[in-house]
C-alpha atoms as a PDB file:
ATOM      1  CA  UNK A   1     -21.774  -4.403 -18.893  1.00  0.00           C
ATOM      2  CA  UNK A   2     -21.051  -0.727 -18.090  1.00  0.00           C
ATOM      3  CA  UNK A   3     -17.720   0.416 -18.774  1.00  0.00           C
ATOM      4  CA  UNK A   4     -17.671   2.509 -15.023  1.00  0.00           C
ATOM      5  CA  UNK A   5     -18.495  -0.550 -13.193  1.00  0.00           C
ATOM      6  CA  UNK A   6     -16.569  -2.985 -14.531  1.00  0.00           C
ATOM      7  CA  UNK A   7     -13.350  -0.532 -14.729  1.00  0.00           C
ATOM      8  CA  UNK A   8     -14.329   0.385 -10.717  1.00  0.00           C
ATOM      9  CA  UNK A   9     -14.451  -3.644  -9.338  1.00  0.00           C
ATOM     10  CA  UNK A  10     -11.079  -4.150 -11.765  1.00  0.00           C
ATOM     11  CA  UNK A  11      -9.208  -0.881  -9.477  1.00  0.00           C
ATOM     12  CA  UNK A  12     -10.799  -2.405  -6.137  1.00  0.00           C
ATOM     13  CA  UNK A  13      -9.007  -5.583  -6.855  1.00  0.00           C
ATOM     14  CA  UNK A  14      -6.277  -4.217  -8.478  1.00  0.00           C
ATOM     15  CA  UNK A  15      -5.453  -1.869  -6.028  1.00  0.00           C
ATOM     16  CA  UNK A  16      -6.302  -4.778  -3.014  1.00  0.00           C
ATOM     17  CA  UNK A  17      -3.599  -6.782  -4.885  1.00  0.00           C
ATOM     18  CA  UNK A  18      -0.821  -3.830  -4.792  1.00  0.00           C
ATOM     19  CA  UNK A  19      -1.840  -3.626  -1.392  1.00  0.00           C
ATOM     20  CA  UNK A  20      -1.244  -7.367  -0.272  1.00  0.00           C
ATOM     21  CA  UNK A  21       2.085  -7.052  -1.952  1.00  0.00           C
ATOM     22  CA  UNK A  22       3.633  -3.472  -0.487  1.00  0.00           C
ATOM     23  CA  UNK A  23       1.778  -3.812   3.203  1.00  0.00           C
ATOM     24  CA  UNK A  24       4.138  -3.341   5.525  1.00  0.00           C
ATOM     25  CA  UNK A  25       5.802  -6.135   7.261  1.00  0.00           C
ATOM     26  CA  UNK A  26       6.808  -4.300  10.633  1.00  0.00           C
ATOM     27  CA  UNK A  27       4.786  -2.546  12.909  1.00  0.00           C
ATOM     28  CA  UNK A  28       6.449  -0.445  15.794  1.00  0.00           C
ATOM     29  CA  UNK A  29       4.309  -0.037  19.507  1.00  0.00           C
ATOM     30  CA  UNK A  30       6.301   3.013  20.724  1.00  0.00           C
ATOM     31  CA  UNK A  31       5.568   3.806  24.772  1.00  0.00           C
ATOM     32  CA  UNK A  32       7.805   5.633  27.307  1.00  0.00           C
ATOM     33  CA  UNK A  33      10.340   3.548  28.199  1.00  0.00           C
ATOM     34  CA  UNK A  34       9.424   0.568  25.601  1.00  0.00           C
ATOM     35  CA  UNK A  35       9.722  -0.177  21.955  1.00  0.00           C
ATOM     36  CA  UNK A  36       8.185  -2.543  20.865  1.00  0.00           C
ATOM     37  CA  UNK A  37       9.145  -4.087  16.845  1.00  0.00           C
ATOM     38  CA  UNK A  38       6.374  -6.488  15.584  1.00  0.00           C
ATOM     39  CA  UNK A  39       7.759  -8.257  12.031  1.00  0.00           C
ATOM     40  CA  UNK A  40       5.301 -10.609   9.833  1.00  0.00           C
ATOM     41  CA  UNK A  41       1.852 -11.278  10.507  1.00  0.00           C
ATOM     42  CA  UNK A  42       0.376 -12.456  13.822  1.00  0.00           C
ATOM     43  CA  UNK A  43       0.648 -15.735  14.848  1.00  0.00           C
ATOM     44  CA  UNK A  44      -3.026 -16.786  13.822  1.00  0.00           C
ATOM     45  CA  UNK A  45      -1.771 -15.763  10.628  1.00  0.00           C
ATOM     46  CA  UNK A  46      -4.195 -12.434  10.586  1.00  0.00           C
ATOM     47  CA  UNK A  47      -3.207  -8.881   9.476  1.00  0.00           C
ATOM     48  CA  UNK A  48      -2.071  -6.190  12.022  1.00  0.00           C
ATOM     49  CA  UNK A  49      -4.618  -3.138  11.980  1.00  0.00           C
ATOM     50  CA  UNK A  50      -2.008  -0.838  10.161  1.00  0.00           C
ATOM     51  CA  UNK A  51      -1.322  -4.015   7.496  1.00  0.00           C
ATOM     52  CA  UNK A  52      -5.270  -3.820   7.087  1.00  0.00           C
ATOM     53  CA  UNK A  53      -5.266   0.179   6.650  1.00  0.00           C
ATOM     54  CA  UNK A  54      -2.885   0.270   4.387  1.00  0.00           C
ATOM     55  CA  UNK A  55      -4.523  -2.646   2.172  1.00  0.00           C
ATOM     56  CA  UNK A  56      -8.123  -0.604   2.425  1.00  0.00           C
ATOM     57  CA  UNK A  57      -6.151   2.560   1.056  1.00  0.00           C
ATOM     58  CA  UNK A  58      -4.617   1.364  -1.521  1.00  0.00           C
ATOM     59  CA  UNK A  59      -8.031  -0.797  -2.584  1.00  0.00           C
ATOM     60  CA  UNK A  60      -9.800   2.512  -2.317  1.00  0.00           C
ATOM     61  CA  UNK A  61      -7.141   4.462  -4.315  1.00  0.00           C
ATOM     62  CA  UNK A  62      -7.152   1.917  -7.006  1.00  0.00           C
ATOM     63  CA  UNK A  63     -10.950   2.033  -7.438  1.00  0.00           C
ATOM     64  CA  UNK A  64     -10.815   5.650  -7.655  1.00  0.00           C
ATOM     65  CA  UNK A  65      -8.403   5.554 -10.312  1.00  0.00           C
ATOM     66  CA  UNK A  66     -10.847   2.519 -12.241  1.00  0.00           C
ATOM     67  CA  UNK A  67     -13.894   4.560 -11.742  1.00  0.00           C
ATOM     68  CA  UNK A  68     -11.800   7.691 -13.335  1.00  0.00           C
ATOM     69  CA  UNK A  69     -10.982   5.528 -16.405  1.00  0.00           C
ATOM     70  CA  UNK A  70     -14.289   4.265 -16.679  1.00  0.00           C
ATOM     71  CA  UNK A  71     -15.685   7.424 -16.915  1.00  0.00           C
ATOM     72  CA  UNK A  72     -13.477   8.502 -19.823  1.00  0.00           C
ATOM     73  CA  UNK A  73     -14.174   4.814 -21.629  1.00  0.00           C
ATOM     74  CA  UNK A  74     -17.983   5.933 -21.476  1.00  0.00           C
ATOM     75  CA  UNK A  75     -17.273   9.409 -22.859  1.00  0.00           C
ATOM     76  CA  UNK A  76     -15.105   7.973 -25.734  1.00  0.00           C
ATOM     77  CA  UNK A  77     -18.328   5.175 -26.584  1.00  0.00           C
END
């Protein structure tokens, strides 16, 4: 299989994984007059749009990085 591919699906889930794990548990709804703290995930047990962002970043970062390596691994072949 080629190296790039491989390496660039192992940083997507990779980087998905570190995502899962460091998303951020509380998300803050600031208006005049109103703050509003959010902790956990929603009640139907989905992500929060910022939980989600971060997640996607951290996917995309981490395939960046895999495609990077996998470009060296076929330049060392």
């Amino acid at each position: 299989m080629n190296p790039k591919i491989l390496c660039l699906v192992l940083g997507l889930v990779a980087g998905g994984i570190v995502g899962w794990l460091t998303r951020p548990q509380v998300a803050e709804i600031r208006l005049p007059g109103i703050d509003i703290k959010l902790q956990g995930e929603r009640p139907g047990g989905g992500l929060t749009s910022e939980q989600a962002r971060h997640i996607g970043l951290v996917a995309v970062v981490g395939a960046i990085i895999g495609i990077g390596i996998g470009f060296v691994a076929d330049r060392r072949r």
